[in-house]
N, C-alpha and C. Protein backbone atom coordinates (compact mmCIF):
# COMPACT_ATOMS: atom_id res chain seq x y z
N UNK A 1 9.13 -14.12 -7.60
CA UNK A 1 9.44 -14.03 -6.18
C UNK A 1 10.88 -13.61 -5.96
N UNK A 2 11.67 -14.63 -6.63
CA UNK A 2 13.26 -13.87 -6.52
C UNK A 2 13.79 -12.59 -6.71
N UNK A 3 12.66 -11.90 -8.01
CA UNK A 3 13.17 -10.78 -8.48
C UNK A 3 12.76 -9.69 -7.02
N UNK A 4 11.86 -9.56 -6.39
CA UNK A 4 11.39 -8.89 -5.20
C UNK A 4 11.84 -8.89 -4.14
N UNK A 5 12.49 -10.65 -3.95
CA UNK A 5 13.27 -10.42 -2.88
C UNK A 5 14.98 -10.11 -3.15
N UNK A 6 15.12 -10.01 -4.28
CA UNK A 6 16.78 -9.71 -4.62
C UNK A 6 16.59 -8.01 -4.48
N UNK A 7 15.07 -7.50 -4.99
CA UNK A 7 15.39 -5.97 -4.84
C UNK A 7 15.33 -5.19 -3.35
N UNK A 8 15.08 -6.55 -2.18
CA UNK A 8 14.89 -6.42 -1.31
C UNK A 8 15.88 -6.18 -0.18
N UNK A 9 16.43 -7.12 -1.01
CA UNK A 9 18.42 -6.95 -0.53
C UNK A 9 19.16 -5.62 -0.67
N UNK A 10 18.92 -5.10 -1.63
CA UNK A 10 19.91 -4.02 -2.05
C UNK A 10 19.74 -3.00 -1.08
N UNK A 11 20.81 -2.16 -1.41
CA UNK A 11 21.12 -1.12 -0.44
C UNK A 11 20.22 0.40 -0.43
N UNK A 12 19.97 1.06 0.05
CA UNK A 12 19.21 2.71 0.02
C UNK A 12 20.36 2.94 -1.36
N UNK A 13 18.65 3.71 -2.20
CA UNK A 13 19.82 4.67 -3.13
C UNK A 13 18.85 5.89 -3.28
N UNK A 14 19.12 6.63 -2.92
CA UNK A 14 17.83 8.14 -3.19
C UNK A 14 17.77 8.41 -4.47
N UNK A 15 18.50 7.88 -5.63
CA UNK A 15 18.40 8.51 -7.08
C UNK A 15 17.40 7.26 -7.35
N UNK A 16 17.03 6.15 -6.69
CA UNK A 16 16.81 4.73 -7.20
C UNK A 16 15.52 4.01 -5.85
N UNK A 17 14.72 4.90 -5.70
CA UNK A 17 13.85 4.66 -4.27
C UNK A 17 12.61 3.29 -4.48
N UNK A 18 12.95 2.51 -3.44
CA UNK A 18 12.12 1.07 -3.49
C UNK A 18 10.65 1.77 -2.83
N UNK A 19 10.00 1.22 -3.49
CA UNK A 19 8.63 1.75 -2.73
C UNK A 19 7.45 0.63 -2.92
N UNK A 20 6.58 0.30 -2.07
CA UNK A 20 5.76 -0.79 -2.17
C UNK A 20 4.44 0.25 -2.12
N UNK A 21 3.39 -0.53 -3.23
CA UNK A 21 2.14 -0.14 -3.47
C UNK A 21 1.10 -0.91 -3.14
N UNK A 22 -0.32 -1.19 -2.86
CA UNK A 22 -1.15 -1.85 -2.63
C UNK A 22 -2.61 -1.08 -2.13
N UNK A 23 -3.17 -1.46 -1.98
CA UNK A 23 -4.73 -0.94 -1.60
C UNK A 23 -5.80 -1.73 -0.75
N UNK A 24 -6.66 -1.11 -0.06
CA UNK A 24 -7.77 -2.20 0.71
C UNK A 24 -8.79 -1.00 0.61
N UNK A 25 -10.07 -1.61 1.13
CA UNK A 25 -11.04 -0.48 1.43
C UNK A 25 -11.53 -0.82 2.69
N UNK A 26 -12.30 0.46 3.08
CA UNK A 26 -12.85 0.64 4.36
C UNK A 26 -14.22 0.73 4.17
N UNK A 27 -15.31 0.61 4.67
CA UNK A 27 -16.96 -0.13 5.05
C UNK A 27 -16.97 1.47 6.05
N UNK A 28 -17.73 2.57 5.25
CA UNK A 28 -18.22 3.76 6.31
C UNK A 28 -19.32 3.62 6.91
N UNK A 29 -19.43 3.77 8.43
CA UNK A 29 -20.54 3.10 8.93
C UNK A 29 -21.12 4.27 10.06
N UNK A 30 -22.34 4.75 9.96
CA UNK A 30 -22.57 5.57 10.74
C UNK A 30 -22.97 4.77 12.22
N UNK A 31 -23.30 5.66 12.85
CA UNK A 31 -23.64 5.11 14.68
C UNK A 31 -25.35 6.17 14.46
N UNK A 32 -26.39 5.00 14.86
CA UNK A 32 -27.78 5.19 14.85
C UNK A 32 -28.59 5.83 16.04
N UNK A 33 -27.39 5.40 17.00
CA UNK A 33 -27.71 6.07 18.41
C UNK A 33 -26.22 6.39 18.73
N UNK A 34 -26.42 7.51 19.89
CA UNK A 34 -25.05 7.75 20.60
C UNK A 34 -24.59 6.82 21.20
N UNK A 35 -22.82 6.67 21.52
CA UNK A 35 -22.06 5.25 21.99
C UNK A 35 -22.42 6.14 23.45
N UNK A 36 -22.40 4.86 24.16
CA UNK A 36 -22.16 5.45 26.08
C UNK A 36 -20.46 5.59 25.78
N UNK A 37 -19.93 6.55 26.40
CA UNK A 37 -18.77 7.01 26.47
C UNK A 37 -18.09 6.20 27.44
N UNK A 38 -16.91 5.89 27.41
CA UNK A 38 -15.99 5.57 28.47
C UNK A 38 -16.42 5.88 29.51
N UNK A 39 -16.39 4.98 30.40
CA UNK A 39 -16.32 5.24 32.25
C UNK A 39 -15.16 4.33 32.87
N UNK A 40 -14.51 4.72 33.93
CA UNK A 40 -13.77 3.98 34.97
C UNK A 40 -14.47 2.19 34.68
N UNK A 41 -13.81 1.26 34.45
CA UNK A 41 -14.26 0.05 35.04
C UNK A 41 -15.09 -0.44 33.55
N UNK A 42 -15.60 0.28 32.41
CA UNK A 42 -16.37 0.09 31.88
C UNK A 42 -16.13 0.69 30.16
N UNK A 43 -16.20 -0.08 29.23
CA UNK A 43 -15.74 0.11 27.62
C UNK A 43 -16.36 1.31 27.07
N UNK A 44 -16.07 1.61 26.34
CA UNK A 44 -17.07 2.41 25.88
C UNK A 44 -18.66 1.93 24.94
N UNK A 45 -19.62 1.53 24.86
CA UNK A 45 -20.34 0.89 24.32
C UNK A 45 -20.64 1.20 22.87
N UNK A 46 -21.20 0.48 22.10
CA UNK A 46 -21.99 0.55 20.92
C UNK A 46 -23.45 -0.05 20.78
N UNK A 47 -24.02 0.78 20.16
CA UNK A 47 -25.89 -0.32 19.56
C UNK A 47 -24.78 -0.85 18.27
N UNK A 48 -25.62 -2.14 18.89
CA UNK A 48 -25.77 -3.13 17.38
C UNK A 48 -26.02 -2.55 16.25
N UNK A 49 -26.96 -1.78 15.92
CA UNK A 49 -27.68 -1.14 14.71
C UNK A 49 -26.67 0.22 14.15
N UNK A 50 -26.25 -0.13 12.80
CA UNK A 50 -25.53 0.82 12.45
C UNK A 50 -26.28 1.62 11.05
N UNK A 51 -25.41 2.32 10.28
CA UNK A 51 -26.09 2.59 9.13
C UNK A 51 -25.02 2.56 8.23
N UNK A 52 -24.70 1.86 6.83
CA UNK A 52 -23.72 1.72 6.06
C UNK A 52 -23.69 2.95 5.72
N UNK A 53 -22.37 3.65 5.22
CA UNK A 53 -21.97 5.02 4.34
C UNK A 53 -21.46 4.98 3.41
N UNK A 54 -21.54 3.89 2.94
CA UNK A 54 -20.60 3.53 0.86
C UNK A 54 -19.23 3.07 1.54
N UNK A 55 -18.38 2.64 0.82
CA UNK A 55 -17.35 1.75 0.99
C UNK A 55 -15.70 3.10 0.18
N UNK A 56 -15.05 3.74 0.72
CA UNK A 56 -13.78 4.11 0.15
C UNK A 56 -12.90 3.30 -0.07
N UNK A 57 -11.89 3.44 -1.14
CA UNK A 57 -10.89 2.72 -1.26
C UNK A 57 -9.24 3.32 -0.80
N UNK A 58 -8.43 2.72 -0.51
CA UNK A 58 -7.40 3.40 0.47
C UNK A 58 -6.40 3.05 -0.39
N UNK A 59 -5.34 3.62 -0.99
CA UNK A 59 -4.22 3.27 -1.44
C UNK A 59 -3.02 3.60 -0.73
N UNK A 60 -1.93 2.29 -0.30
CA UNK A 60 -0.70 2.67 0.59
C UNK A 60 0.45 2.89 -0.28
N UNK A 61 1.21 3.94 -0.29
CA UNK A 61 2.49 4.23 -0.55
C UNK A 61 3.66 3.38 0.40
N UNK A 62 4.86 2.77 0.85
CA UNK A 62 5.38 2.60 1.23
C UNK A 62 6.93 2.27 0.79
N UNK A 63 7.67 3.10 1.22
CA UNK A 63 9.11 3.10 1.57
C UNK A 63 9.93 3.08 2.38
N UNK A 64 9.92 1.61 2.47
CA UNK A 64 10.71 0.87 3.62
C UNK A 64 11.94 2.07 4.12
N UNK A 65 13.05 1.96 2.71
CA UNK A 65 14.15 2.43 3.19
C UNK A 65 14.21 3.82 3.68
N UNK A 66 13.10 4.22 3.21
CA UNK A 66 13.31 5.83 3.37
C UNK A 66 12.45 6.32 4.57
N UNK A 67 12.02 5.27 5.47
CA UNK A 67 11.08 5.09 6.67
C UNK A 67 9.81 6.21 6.55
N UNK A 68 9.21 6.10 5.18
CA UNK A 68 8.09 6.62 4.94
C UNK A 68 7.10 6.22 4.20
N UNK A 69 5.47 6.46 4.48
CA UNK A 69 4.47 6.15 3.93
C UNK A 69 3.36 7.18 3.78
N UNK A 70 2.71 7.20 2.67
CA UNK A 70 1.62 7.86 2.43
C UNK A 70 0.38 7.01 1.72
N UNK A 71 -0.58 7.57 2.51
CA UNK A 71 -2.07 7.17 2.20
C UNK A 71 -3.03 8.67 1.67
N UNK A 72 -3.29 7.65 0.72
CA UNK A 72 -4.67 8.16 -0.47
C UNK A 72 -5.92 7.60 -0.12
N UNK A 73 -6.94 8.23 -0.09
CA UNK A 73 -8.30 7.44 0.34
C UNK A 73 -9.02 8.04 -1.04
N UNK A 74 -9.75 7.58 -1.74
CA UNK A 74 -10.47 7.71 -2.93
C UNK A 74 -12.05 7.10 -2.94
N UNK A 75 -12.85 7.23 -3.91
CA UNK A 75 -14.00 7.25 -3.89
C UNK A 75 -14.12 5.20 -4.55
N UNK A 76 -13.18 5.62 -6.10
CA UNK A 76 -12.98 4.37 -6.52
C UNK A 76 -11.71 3.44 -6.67
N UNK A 77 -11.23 2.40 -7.66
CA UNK A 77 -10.54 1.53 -7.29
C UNK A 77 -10.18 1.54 -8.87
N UNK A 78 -10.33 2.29 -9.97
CA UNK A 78 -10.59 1.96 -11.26
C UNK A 78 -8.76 2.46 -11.49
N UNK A 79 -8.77 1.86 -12.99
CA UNK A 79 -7.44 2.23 -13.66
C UNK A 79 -7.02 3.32 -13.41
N UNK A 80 -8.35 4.24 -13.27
CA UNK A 80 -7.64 5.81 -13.51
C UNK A 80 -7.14 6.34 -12.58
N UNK A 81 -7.75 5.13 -11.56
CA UNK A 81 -7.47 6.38 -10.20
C UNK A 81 -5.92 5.46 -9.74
N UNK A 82 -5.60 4.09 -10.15
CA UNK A 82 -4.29 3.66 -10.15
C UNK A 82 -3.55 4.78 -11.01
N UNK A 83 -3.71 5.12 -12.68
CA UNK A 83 -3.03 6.17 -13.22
C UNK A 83 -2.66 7.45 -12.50
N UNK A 84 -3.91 7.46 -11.75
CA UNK A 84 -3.55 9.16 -10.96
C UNK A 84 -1.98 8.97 -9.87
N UNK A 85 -2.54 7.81 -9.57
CA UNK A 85 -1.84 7.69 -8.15
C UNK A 85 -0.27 7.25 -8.75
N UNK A 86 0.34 6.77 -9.60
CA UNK A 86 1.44 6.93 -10.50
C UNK A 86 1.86 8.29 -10.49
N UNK A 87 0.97 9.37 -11.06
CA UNK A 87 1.64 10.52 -11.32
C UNK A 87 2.08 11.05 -10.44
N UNK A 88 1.15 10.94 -8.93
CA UNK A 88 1.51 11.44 -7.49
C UNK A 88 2.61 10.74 -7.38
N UNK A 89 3.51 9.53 -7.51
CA UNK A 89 4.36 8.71 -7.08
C UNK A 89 5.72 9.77 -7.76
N UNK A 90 5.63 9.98 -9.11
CA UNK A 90 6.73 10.62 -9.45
C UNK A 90 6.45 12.16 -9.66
N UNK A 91 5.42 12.90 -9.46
CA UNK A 91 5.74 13.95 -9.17
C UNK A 91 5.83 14.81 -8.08
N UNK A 92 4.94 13.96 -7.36
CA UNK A 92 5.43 15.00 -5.47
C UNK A 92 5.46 14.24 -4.41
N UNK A 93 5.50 12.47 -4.46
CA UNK A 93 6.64 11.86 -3.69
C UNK A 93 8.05 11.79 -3.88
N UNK A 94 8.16 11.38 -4.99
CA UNK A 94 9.82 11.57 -5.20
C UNK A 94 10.41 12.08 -6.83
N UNK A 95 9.97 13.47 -6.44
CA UNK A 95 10.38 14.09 -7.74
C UNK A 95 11.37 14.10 -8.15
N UNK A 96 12.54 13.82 -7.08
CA UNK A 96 14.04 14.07 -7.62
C UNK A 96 14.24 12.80 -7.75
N UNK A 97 13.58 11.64 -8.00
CA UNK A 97 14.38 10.36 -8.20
C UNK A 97 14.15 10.01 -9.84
N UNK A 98 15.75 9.36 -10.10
CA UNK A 98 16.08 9.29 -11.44
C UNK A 98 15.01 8.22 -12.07
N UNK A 99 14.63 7.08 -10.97
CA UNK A 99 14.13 5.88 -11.17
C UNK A 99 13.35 5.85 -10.12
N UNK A 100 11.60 5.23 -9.78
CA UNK A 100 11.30 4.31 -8.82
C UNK A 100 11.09 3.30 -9.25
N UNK A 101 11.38 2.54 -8.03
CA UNK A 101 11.63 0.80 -8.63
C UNK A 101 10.69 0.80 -7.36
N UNK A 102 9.30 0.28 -8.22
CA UNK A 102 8.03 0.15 -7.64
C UNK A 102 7.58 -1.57 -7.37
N UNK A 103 7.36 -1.59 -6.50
CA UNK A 103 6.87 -3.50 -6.15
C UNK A 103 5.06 -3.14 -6.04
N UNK A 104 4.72 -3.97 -6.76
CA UNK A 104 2.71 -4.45 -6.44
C UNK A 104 2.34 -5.54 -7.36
N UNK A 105 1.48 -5.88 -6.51
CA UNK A 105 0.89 -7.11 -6.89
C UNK A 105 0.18 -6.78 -8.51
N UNK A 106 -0.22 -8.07 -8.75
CA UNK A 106 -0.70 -8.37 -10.54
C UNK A 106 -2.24 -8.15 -10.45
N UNK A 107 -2.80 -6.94 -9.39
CA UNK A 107 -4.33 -6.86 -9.67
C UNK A 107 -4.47 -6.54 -11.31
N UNK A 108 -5.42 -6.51 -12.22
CA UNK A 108 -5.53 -5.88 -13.17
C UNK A 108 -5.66 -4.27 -13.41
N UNK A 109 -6.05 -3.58 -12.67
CA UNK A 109 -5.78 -1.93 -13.03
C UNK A 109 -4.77 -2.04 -12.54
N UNK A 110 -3.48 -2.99 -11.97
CA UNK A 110 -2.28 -2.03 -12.53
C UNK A 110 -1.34 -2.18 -13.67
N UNK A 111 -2.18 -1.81 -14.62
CA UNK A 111 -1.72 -2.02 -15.94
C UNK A 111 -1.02 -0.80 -16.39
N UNK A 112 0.42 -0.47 -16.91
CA UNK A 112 0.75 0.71 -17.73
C UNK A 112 -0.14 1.29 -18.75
N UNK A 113 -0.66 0.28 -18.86
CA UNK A 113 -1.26 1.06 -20.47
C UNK A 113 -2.40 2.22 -19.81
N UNK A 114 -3.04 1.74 -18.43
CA UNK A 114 -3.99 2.85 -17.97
C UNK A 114 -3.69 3.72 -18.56
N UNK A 115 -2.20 4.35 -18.09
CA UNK A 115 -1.70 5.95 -18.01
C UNK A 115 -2.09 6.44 -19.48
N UNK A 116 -1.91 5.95 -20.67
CA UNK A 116 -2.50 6.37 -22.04
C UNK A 116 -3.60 6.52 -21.60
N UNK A 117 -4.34 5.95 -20.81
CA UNK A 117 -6.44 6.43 -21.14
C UNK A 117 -6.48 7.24 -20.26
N UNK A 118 -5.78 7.67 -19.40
CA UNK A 118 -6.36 9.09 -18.66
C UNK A 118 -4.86 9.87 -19.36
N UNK A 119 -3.61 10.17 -19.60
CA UNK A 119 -3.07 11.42 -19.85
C UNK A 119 -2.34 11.14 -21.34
N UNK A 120 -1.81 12.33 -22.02
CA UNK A 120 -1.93 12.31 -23.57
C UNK A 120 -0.64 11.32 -23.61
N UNK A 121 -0.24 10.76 -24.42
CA UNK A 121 1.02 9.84 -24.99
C UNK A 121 2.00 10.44 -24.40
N UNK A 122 2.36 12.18 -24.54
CA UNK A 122 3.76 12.21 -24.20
C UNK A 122 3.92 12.18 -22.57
N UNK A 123 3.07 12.65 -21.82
CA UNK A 123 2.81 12.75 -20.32
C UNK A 123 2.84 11.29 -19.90
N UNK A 124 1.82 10.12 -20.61
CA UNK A 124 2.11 9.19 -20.12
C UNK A 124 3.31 8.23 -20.26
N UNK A 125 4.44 8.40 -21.69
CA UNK A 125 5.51 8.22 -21.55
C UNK A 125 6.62 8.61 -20.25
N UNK A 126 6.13 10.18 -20.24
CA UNK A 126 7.15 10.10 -19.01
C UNK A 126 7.11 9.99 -17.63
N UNK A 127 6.21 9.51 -17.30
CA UNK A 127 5.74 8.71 -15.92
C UNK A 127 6.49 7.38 -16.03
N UNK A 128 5.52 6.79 -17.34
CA UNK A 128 6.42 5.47 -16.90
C UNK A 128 7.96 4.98 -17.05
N UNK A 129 8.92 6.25 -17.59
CA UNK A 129 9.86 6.33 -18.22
C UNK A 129 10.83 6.55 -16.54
N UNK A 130 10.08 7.05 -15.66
CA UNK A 130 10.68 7.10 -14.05
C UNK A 130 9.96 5.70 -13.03
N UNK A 131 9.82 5.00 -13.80
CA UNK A 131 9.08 3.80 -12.97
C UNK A 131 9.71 2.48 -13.24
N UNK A 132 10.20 1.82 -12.80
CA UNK A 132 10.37 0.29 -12.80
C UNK A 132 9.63 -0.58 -12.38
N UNK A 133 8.43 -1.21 -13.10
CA UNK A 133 8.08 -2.24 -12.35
C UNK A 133 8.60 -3.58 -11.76
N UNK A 134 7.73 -3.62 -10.94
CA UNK A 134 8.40 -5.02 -10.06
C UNK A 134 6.87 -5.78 -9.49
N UNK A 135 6.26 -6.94 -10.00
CA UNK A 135 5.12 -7.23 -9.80
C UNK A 135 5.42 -8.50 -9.24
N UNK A 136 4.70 -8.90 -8.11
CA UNK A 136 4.48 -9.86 -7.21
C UNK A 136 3.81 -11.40 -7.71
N UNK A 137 4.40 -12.04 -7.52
CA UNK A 137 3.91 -13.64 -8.72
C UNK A 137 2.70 -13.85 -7.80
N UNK A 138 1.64 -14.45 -9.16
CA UNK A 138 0.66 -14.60 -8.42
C UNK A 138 0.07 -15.40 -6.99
N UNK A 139 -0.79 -15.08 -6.64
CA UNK A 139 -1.05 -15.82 -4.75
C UNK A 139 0.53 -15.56 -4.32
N UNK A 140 1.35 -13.99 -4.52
CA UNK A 140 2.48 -13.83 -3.64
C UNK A 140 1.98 -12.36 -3.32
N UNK A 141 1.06 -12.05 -3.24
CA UNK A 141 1.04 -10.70 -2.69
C UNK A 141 1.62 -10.38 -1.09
N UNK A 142 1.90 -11.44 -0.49
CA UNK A 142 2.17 -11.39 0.55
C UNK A 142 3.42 -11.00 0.70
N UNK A 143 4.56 -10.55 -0.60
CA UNK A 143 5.72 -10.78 -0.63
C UNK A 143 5.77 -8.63 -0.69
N UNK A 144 4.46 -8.08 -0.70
CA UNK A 144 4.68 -6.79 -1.05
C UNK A 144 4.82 -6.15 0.40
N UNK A 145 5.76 -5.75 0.49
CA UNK A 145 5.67 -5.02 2.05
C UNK A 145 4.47 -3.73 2.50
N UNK A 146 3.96 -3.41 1.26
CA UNK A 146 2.84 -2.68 1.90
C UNK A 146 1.67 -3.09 2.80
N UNK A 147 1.11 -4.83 2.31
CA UNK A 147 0.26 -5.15 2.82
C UNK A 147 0.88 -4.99 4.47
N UNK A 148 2.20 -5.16 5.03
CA UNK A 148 2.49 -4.77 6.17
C UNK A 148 1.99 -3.33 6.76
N UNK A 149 2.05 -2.18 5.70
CA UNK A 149 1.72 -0.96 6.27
C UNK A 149 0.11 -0.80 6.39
N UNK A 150 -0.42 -1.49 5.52
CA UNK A 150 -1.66 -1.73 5.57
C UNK A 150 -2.68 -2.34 6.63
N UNK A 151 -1.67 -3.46 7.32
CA UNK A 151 -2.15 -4.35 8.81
C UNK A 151 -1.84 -3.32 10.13
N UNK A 152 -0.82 -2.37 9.74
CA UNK A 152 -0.67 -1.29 10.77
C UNK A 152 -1.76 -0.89 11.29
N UNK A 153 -2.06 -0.34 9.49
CA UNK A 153 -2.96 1.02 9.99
C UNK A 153 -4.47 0.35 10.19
N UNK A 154 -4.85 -0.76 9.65
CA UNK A 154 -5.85 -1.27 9.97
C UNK A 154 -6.56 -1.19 11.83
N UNK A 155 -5.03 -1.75 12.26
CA UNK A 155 -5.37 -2.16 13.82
C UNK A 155 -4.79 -0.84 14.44
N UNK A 156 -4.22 -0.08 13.80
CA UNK A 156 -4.21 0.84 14.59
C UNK A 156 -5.65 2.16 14.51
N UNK A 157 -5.67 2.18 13.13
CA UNK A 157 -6.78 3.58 13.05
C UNK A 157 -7.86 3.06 12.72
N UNK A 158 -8.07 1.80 11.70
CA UNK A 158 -9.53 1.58 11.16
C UNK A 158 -10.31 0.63 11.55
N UNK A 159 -9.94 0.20 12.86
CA UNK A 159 -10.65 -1.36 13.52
C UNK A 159 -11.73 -0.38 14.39
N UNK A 160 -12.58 0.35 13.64
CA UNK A 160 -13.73 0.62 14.49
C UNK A 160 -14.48 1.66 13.34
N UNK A 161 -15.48 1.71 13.75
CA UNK A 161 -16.74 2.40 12.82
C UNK A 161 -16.26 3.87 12.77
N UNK A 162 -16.29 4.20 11.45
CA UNK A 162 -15.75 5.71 11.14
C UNK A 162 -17.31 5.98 9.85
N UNK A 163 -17.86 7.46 9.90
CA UNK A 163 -19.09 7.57 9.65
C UNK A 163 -18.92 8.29 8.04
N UNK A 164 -17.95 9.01 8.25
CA UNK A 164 -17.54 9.26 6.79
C UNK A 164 -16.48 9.82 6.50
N UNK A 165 -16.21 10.34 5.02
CA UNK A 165 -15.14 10.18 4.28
C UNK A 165 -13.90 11.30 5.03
N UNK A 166 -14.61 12.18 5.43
CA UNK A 166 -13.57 13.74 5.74
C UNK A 166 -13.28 13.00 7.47
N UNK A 167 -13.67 12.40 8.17
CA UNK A 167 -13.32 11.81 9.29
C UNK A 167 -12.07 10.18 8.92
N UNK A 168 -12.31 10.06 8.29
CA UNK A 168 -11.75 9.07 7.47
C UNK A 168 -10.19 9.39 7.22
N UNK A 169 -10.49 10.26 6.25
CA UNK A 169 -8.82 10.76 5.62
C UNK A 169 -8.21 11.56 6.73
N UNK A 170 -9.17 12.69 7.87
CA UNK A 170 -8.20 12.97 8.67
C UNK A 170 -8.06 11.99 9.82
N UNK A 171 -8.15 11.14 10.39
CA UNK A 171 -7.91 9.68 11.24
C UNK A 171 -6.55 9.53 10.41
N UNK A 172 -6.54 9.06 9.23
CA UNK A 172 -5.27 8.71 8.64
C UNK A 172 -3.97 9.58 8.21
N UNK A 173 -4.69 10.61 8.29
CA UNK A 173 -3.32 11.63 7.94
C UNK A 173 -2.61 11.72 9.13
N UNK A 174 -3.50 11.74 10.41
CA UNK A 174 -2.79 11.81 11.68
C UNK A 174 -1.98 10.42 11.69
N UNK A 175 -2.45 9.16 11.71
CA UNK A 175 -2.02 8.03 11.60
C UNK A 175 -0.25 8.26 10.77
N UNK A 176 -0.76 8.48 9.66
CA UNK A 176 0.59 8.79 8.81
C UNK A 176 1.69 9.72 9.24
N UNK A 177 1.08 11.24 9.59
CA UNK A 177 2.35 11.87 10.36
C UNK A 177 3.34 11.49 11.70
N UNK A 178 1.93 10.92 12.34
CA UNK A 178 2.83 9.96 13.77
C UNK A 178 3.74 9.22 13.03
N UNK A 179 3.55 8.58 12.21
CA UNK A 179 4.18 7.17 12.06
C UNK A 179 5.69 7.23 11.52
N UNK A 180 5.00 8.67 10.41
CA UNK A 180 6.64 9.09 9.53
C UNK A 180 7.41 9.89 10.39
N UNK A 181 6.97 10.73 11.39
CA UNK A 181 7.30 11.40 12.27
C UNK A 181 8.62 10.16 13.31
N UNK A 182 7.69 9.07 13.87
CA UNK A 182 8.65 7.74 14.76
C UNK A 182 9.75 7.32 13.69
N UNK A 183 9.82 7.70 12.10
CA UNK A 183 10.64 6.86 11.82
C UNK A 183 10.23 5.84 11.85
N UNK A 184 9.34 5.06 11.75
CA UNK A 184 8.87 3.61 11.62
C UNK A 184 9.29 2.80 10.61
N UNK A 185 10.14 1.58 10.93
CA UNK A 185 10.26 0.86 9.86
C UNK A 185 10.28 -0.49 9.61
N UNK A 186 10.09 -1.58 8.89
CA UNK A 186 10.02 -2.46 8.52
C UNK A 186 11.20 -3.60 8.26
N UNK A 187 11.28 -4.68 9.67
CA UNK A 187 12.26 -5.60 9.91
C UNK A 187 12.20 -7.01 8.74
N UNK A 188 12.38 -6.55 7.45
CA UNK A 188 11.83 -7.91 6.94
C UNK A 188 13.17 -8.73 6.69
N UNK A 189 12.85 -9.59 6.31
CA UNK A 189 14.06 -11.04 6.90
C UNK A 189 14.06 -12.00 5.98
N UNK A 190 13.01 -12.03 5.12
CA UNK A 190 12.97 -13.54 4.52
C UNK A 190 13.69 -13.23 2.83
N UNK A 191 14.68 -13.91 2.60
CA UNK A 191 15.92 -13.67 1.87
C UNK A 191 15.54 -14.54 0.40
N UNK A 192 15.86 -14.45 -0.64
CA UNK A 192 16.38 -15.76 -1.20
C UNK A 192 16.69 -16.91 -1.18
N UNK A 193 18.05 -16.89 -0.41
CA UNK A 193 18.13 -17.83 0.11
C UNK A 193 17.06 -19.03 1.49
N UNK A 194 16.73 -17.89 1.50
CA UNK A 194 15.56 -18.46 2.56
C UNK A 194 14.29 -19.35 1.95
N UNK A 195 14.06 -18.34 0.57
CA UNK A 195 13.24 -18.98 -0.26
C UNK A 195 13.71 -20.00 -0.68
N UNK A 196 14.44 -20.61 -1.08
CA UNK A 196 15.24 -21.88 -2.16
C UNK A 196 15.29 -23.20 -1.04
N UNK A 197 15.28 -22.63 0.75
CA UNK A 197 15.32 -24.19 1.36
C UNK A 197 13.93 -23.78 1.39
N UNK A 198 13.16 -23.09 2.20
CA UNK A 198 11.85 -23.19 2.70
C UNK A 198 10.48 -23.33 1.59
N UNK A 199 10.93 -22.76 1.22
CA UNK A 199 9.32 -22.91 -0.78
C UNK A 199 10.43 -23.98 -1.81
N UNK A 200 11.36 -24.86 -1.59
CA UNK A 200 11.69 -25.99 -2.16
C UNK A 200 11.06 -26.56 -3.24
N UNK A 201 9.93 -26.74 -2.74
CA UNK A 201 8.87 -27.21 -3.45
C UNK A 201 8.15 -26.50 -4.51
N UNK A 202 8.22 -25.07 -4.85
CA UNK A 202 7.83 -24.41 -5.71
C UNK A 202 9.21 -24.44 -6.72
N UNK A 203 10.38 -24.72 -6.72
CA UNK A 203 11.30 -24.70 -7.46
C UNK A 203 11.31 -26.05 -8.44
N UNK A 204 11.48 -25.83 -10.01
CA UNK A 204 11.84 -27.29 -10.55
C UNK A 204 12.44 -27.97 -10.15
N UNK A 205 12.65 -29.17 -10.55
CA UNK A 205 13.33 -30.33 -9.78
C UNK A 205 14.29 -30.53 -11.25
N UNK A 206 15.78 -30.52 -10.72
CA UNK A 206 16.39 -30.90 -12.03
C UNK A 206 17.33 -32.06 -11.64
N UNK A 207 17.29 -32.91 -12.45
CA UNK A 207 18.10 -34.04 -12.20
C UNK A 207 19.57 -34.15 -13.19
N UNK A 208 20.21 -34.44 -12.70
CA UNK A 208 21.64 -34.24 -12.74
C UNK A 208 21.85 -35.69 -14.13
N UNK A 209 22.84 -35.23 -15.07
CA UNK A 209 22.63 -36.52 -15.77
C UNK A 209 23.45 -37.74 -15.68
């Protein structure tokens, strides 16, 4: 926890970019009948009766300091497609950075070693050779600022039935350009020090001799 929130503190460095990772999926759901459309005075309606469309998985990019985010929508959730999404991180989000010093939680595909089972030894050396991990102690995922970009876009783009995948990713690309477009960014507050009076209780107890 300390180590995440001490990297939380530090200052913008563009050779040295903080970026938070994480993922959720979305439930594609077709509409069985047409919705009644908006009227004056009146919601727009839905039938009860829908039709499931398979489930995508969404991966969030986020960089607080650099007031930007990008979303990946994918088919699956597996190592490889965490490996893929690594290579996108250092080769055409931030190609010119010396280092990313990456924060995500301890799911199991995000394991380094993926990158060996999808690209050859020397390729996957130098991915992770531009990466710093920074992994979230367990039941602290809450400490990753993506799940913030993630509650965004939830209530902003995906709190309603979307039928499939190509309606899907463009809903969110628009989502994403507005957002990087406002400059949008993330007021977070809770310090170290904040941790040591308030989670007290997660700290050893040492007695003085």
């Amino acid at each position: 926890m300390e180590d995440i929130l001490y990297l939380y503190e530090q200052p913008r460095d563009p050779d040295y970019p903080m970026v938070c990772f994480d993922e959720t999926s979305k439930q594609l759901v077709k509409e069985t009948r047409e919705p009644i459309p908006l009227k004056s005075g009146k919601a727009q309606r839905y039938d009860y009766e829908y039709e499931r469309n398979g489930v995508r998985n969404i991966f969030m990019f986020s960089a607080p300091l650099e007031n930007f985010r990008h979303v990946e929508v994918t088919e699956h959730r597996k190592k490889s497609d965490w490996a893929t999404m690594m290579k996108k991180l250092v080769d055409e989000l931030f190609p010119t950075a010396k280092k990313i010093r990456l924060v995500e939680d301890n799911l199991n595909t995000h394991d380094p070693s993926s990158l060996y089972e999808v690209f050859k030894p020397k390729e996957a050396r130098r991915i992770l050779n531009k990466i710093e991990f920074h992994f979230t102690p367990k039941h602290g995922s809450w400490l990753d600022m993506a799940e913030i970009e993630l509650s965004v876009l939830n209530k902003q783009c995906l709190s309603r039935r979307i039928g499939d995948e190509s309606i899907l990713k463009s809903e969110i690309q628009a989502w994403e350009q507005k957002r990087n477009a406002a400059k949008k960014t993330i007021d977070w507050q809770f310090t170290n020090k904040d941790a040591r009076t308030k989670l007290k209780k997660l700290y050893p107890s040492i007695k003085s001799c």
